[in-house]
PDB file of N, CA and C in Angstrom:
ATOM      1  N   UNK A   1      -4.390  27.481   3.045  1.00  0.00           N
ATOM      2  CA  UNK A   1      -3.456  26.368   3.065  1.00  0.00           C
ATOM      3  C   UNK A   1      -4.239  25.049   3.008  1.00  0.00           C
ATOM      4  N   UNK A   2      -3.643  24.170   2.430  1.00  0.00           N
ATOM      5  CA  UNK A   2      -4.447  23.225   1.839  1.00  0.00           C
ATOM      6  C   UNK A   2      -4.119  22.106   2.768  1.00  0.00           C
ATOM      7  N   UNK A   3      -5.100  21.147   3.313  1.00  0.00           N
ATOM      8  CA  UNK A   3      -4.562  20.247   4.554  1.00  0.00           C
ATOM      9  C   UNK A   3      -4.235  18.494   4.201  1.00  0.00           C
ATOM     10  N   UNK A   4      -2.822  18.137   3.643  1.00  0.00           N
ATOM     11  CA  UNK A   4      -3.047  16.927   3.386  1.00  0.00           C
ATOM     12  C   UNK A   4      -2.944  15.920   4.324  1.00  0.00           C
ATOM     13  N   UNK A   5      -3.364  16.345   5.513  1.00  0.00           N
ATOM     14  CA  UNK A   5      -2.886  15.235   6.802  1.00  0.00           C
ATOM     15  C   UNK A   5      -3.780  13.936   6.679  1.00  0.00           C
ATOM     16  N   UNK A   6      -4.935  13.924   5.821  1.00  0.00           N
ATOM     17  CA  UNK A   6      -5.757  12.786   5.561  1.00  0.00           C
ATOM     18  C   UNK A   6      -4.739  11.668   4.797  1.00  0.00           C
ATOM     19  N   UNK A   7      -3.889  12.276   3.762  1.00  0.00           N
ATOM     20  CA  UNK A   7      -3.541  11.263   2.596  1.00  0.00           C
ATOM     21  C   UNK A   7      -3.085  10.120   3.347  1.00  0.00           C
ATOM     22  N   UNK A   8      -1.987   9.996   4.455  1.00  0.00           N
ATOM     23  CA  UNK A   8      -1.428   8.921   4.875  1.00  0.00           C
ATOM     24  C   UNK A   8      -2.784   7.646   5.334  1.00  0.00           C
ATOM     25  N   UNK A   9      -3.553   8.139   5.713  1.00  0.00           N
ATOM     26  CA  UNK A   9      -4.554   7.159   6.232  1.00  0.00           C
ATOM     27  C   UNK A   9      -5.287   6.637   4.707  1.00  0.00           C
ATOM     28  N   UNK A  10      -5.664   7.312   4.088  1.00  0.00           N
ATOM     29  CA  UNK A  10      -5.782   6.965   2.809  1.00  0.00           C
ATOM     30  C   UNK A  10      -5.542   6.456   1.897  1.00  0.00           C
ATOM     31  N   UNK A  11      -3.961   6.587   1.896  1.00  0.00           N
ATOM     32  CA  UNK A  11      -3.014   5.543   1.373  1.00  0.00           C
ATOM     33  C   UNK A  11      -2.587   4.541   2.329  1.00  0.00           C
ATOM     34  N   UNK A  12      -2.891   4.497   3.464  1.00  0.00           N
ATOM     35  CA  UNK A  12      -2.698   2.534   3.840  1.00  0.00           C
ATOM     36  C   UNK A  12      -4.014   1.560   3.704  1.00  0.00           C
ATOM     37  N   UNK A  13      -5.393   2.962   3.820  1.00  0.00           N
ATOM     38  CA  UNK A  13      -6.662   1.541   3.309  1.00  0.00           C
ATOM     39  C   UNK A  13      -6.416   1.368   1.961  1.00  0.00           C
ATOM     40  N   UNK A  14      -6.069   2.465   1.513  1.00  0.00           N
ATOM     41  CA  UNK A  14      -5.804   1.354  -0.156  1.00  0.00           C
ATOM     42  C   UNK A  14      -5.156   0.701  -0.310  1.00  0.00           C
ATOM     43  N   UNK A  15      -4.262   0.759  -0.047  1.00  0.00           N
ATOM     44  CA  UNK A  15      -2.949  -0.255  -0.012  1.00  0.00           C
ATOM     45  C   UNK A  15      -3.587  -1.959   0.913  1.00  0.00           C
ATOM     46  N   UNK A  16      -4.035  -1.579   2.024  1.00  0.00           N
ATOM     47  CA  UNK A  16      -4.624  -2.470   2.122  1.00  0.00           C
ATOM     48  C   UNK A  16      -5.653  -3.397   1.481  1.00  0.00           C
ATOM     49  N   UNK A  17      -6.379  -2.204   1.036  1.00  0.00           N
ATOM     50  CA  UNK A  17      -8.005  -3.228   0.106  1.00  0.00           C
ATOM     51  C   UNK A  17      -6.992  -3.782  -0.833  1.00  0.00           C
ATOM     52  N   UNK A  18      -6.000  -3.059  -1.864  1.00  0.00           N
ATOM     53  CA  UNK A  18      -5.242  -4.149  -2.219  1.00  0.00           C
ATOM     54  C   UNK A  18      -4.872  -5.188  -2.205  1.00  0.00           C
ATOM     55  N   UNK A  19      -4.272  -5.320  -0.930  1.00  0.00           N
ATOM     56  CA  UNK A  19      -3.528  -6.624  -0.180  1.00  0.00           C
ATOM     57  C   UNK A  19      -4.693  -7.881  -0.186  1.00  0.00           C
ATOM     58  N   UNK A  20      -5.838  -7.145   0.639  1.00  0.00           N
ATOM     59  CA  UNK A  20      -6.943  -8.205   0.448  1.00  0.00           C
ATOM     60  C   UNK A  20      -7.409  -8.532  -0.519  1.00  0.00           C
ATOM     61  N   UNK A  21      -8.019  -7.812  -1.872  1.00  0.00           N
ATOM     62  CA  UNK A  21      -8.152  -8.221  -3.084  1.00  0.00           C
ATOM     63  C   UNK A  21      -7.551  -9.638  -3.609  1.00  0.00           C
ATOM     64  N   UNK A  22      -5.823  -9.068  -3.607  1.00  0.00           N
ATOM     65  CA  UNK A  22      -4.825  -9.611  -4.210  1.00  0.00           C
ATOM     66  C   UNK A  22      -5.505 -11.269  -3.625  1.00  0.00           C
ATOM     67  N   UNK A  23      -5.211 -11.181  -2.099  1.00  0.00           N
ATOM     68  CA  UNK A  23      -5.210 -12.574  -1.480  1.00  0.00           C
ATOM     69  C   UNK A  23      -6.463 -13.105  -2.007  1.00  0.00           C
ATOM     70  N   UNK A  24      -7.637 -12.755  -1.500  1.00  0.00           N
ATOM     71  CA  UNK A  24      -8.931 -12.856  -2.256  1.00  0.00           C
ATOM     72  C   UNK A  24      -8.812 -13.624  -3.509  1.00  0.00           C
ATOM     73  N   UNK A  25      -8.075 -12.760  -4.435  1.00  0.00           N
ATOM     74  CA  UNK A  25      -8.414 -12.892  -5.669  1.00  0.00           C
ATOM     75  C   UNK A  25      -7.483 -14.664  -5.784  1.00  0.00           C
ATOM     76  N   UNK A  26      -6.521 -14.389  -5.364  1.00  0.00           N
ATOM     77  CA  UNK A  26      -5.524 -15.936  -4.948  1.00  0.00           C
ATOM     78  C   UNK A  26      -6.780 -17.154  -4.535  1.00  0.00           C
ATOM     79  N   UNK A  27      -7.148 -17.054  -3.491  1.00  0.00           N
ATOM     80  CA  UNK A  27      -7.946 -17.973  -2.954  1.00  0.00           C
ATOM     81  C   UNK A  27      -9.211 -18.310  -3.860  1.00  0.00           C
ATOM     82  N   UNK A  28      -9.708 -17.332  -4.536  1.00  0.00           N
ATOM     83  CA  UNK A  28     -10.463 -17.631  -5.606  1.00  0.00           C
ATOM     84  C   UNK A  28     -10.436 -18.493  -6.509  1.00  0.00           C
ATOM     85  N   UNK A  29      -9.253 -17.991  -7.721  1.00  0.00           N
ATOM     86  CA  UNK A  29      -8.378 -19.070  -8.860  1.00  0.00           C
ATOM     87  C   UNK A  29      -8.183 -20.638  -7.803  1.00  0.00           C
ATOM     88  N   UNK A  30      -7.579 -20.617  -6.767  1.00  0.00           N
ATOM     89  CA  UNK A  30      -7.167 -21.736  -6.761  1.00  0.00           C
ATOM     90  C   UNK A  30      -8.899 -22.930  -6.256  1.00  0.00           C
ATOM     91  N   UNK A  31      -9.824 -22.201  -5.957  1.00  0.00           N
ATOM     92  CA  UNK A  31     -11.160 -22.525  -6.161  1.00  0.00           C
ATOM     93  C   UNK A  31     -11.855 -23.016  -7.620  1.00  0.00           C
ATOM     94  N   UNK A  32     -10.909 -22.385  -8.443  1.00  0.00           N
ATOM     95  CA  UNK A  32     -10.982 -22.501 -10.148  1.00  0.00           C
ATOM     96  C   UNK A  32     -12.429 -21.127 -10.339  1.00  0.00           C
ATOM     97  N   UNK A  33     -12.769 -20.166  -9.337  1.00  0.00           N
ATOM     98  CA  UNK A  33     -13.933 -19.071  -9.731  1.00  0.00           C
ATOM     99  C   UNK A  33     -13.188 -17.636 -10.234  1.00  0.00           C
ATOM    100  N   UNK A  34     -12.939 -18.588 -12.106  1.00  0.00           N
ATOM    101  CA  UNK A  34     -12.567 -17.592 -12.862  1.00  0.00           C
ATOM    102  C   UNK A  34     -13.242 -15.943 -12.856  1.00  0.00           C
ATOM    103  N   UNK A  35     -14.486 -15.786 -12.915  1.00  0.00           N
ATOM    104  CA  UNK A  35     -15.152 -14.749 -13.018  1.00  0.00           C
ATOM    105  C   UNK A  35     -14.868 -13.985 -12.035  1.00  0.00           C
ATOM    106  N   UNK A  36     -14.750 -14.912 -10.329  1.00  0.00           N
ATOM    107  CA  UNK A  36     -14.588 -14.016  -9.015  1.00  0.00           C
ATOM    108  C   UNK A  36     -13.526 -13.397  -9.235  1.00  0.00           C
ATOM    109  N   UNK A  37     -11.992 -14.223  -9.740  1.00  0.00           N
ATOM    110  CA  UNK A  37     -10.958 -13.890  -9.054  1.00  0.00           C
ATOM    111  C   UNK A  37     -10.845 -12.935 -10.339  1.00  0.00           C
ATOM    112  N   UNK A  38     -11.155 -12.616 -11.754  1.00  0.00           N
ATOM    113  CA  UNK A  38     -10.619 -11.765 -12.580  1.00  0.00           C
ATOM    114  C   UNK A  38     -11.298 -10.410 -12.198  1.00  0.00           C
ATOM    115  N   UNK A  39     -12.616 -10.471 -10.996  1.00  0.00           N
ATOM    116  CA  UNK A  39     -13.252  -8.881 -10.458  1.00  0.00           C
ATOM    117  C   UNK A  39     -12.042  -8.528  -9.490  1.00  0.00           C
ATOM    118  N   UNK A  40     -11.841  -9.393  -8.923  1.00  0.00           N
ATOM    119  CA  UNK A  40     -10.805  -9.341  -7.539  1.00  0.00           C
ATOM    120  C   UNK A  40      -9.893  -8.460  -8.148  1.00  0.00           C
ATOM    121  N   UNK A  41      -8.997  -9.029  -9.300  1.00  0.00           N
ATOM    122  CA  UNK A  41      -7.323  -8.667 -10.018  1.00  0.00           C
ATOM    123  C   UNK A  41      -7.551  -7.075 -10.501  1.00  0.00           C
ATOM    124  N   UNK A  42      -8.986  -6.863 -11.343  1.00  0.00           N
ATOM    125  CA  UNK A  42      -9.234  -5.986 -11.992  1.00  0.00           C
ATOM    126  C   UNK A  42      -9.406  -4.768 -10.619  1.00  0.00           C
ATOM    127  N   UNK A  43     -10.060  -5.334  -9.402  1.00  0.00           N
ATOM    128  CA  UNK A  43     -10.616  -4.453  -8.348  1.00  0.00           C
ATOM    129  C   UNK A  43      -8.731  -4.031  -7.631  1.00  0.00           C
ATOM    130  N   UNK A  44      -8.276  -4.960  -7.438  1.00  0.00           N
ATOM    131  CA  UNK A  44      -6.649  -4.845  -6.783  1.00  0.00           C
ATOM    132  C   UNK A  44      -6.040  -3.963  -8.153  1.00  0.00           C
ATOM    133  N   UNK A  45      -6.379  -3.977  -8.906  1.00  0.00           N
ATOM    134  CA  UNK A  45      -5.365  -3.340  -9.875  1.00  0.00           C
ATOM    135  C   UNK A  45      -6.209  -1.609  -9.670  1.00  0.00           C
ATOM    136  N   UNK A  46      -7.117  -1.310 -10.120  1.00  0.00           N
ATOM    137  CA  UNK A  46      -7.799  -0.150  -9.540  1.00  0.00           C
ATOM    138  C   UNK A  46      -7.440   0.119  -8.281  1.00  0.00           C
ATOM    139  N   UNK A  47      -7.467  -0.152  -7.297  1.00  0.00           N
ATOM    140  CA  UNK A  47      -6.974   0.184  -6.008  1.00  0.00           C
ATOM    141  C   UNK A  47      -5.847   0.727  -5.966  1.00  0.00           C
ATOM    142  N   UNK A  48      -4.649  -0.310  -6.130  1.00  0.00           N
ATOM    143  CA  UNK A  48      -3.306   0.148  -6.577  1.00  0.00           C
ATOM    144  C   UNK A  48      -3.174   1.317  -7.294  1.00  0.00           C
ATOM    145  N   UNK A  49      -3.746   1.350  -8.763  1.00  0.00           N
ATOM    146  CA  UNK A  49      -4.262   2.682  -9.076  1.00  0.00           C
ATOM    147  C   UNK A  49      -3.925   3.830  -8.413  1.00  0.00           C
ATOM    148  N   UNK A  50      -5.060   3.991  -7.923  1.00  0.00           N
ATOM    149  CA  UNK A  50      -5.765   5.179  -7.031  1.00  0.00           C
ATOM    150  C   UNK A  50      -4.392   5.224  -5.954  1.00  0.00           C
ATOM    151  N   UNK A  51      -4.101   4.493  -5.369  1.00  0.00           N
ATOM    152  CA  UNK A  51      -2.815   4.736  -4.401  1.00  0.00           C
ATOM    153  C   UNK A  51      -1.642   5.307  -4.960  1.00  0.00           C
ATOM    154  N   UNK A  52      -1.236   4.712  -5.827  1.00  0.00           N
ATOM    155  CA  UNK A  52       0.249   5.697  -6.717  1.00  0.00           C
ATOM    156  C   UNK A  52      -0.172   6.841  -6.566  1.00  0.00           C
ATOM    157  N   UNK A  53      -1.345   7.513  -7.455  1.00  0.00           N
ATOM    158  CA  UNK A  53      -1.721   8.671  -8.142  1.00  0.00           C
ATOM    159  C   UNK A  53      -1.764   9.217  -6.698  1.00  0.00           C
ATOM    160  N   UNK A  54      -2.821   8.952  -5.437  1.00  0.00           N
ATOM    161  CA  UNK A  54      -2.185   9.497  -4.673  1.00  0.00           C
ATOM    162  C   UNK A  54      -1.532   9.756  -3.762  1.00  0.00           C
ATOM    163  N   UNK A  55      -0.365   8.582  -3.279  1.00  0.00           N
ATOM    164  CA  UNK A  55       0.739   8.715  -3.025  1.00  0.00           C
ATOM    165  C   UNK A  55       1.552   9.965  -3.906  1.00  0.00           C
ATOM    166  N   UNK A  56       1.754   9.761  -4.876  1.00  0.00           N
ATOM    167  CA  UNK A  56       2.591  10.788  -5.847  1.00  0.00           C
ATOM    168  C   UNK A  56       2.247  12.044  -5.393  1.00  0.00           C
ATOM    169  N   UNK A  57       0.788  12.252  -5.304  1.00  0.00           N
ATOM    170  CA  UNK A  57       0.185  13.684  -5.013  1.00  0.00           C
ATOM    171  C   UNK A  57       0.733  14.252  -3.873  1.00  0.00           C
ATOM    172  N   UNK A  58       0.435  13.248  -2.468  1.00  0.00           N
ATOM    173  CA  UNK A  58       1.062  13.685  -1.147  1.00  0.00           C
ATOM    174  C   UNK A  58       2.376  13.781  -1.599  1.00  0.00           C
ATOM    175  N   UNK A  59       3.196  13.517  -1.959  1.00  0.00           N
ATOM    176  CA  UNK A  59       4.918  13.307  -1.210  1.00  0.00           C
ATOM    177  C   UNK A  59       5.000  14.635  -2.461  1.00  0.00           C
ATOM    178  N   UNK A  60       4.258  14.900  -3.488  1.00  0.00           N
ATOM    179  CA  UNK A  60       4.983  16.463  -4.501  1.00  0.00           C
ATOM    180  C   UNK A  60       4.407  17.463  -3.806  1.00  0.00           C
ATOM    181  N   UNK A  61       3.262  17.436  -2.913  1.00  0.00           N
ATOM    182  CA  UNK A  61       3.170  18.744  -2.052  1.00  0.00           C
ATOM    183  C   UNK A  61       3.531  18.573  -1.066  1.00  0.00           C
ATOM    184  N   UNK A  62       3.977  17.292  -0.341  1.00  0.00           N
ATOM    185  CA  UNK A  62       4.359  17.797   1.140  1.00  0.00           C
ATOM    186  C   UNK A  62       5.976  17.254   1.452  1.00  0.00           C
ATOM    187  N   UNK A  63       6.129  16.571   0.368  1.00  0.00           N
ATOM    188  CA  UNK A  63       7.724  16.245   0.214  1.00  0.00           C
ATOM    189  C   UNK A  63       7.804  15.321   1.193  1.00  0.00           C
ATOM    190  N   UNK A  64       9.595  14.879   1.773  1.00  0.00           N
ATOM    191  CA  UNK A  64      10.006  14.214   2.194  1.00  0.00           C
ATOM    192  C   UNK A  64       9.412  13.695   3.345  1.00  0.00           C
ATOM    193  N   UNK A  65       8.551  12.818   4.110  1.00  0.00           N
ATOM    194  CA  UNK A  65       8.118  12.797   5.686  1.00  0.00           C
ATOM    195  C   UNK A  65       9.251  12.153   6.350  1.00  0.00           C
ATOM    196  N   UNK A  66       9.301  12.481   7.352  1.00  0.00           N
ATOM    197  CA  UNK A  66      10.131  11.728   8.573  1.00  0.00           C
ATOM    198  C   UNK A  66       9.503  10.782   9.714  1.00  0.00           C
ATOM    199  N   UNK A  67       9.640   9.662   9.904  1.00  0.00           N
ATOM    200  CA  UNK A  67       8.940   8.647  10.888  1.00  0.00           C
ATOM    201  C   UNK A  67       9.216   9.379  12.064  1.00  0.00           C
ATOM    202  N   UNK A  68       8.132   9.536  13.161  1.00  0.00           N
ATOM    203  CA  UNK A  68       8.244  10.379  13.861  1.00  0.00           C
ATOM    204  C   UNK A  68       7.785   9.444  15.428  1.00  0.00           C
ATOM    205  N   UNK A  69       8.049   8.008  15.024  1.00  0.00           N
ATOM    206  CA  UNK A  69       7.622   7.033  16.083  1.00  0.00           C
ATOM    207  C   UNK A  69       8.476   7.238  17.116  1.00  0.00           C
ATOM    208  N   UNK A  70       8.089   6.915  18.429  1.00  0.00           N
ATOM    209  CA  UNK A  70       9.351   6.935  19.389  1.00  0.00           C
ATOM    210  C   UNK A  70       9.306   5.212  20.193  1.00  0.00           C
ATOM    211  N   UNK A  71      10.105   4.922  20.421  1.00  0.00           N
ATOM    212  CA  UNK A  71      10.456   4.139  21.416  1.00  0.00           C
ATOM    213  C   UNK A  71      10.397   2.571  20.614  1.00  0.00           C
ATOM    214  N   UNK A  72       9.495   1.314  21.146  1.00  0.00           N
ATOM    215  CA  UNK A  72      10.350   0.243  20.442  1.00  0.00           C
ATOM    216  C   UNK A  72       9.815   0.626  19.014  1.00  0.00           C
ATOM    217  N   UNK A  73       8.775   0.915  18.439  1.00  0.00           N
ATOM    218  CA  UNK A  73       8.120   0.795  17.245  1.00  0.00           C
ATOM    219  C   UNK A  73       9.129   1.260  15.958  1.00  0.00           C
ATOM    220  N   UNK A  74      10.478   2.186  16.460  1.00  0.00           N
ATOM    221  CA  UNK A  74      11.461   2.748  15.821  1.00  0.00           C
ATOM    222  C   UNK A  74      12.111   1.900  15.270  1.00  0.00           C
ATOM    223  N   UNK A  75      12.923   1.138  16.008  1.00  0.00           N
ATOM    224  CA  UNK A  75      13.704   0.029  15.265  1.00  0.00           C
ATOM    225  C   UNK A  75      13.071  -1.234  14.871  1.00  0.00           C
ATOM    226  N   UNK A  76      11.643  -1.207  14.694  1.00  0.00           N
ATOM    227  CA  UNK A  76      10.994  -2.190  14.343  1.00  0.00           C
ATOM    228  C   UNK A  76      10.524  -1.797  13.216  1.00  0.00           C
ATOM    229  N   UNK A  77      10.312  -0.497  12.973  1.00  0.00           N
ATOM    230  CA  UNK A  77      10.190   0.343  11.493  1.00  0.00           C
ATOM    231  C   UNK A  77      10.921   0.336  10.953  1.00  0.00           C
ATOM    232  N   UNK A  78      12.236   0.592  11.466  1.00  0.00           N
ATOM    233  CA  UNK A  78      13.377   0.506  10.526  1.00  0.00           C
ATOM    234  C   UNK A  78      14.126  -1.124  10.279  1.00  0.00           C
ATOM    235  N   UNK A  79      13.508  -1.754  10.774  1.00  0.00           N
ATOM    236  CA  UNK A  79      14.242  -3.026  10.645  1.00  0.00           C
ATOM    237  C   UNK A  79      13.591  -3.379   9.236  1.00  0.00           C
ATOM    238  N   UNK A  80      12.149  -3.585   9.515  1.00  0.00           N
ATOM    239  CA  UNK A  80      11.029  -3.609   8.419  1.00  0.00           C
ATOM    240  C   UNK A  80      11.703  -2.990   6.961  1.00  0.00           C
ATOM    241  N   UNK A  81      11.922  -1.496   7.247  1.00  0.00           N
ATOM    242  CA  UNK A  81      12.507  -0.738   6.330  1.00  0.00           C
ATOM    243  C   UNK A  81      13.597  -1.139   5.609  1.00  0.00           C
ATOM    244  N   UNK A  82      14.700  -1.695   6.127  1.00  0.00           N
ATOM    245  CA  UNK A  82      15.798  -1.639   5.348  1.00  0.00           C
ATOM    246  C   UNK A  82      15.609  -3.343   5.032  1.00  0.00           C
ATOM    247  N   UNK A  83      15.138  -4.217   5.490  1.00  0.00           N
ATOM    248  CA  UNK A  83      14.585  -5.515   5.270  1.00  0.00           C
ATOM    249  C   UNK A  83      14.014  -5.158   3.638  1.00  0.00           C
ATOM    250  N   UNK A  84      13.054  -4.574   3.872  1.00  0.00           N
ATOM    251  CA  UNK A  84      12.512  -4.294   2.305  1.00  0.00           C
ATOM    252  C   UNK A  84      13.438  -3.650   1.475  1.00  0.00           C
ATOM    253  N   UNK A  85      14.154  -2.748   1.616  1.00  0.00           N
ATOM    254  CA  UNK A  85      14.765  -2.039   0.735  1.00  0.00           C
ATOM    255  C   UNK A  85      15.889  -3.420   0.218  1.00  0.00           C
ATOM    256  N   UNK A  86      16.269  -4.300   1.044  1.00  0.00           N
ATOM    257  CA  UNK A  86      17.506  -5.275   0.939  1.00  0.00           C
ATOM    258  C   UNK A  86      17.231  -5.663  -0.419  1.00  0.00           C
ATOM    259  N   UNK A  87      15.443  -6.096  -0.469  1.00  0.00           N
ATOM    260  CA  UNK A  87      14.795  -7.076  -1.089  1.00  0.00           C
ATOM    261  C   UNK A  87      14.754  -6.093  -2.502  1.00  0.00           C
ATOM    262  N   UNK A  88      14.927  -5.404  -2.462  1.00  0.00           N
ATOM    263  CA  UNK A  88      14.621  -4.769  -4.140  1.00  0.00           C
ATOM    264  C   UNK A  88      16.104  -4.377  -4.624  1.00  0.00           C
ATOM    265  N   UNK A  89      17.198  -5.035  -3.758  1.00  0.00           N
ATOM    266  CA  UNK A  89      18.827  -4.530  -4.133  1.00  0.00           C
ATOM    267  C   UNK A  89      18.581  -5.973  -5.281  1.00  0.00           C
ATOM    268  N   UNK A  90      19.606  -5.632  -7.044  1.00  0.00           N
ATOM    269  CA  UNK A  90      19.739  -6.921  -7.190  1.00  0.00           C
ATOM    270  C   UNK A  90      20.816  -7.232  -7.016  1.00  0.00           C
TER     271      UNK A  90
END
């Protein structure tokens, strides 16, 4: 049996190095350090990358997960949650 309990941690540092890239790469341009911020975009876009592909991978072998937080962190997940989901209704 094959153990994917790593992917979740895996997929939030990428997701993260993302996030930082992205900002990075922001703070760069507005510096006008074309060269920095187009490694940054190119490095955030690779990252992102690698996260879909494996995001996709975890959730087709291990399917649906369930948040399994208890106490306040619950409705602070789900507030988060449906906050975002609002944001992609058009």
């Amino acid at each position: 049996m094959t153990d994917y309990s790593f992917f979740p941690a895996l997929n939030a540092t990428l997701n993260g190095a993302s996030a930082v890239l992205i900002t990075t790469g922001r703070a760069l341009i507005v510096r006008q350090q074309v060269r920095l911020h187009r490694a940054c975009m190119i490095a955030a876009f690779a990252t992102s990358s690698i996260f879909l592909v494996s995001y996709l991978y975890y959730h087709a072998h291990v399917g649906s997960v369930h948040f399994p937080g208890q106490g306040w962190v619950r409705p602070v997940y789900y507030t988060i949650l449906i906050r975002t989901r609002s944001w992609r209704q058009p």
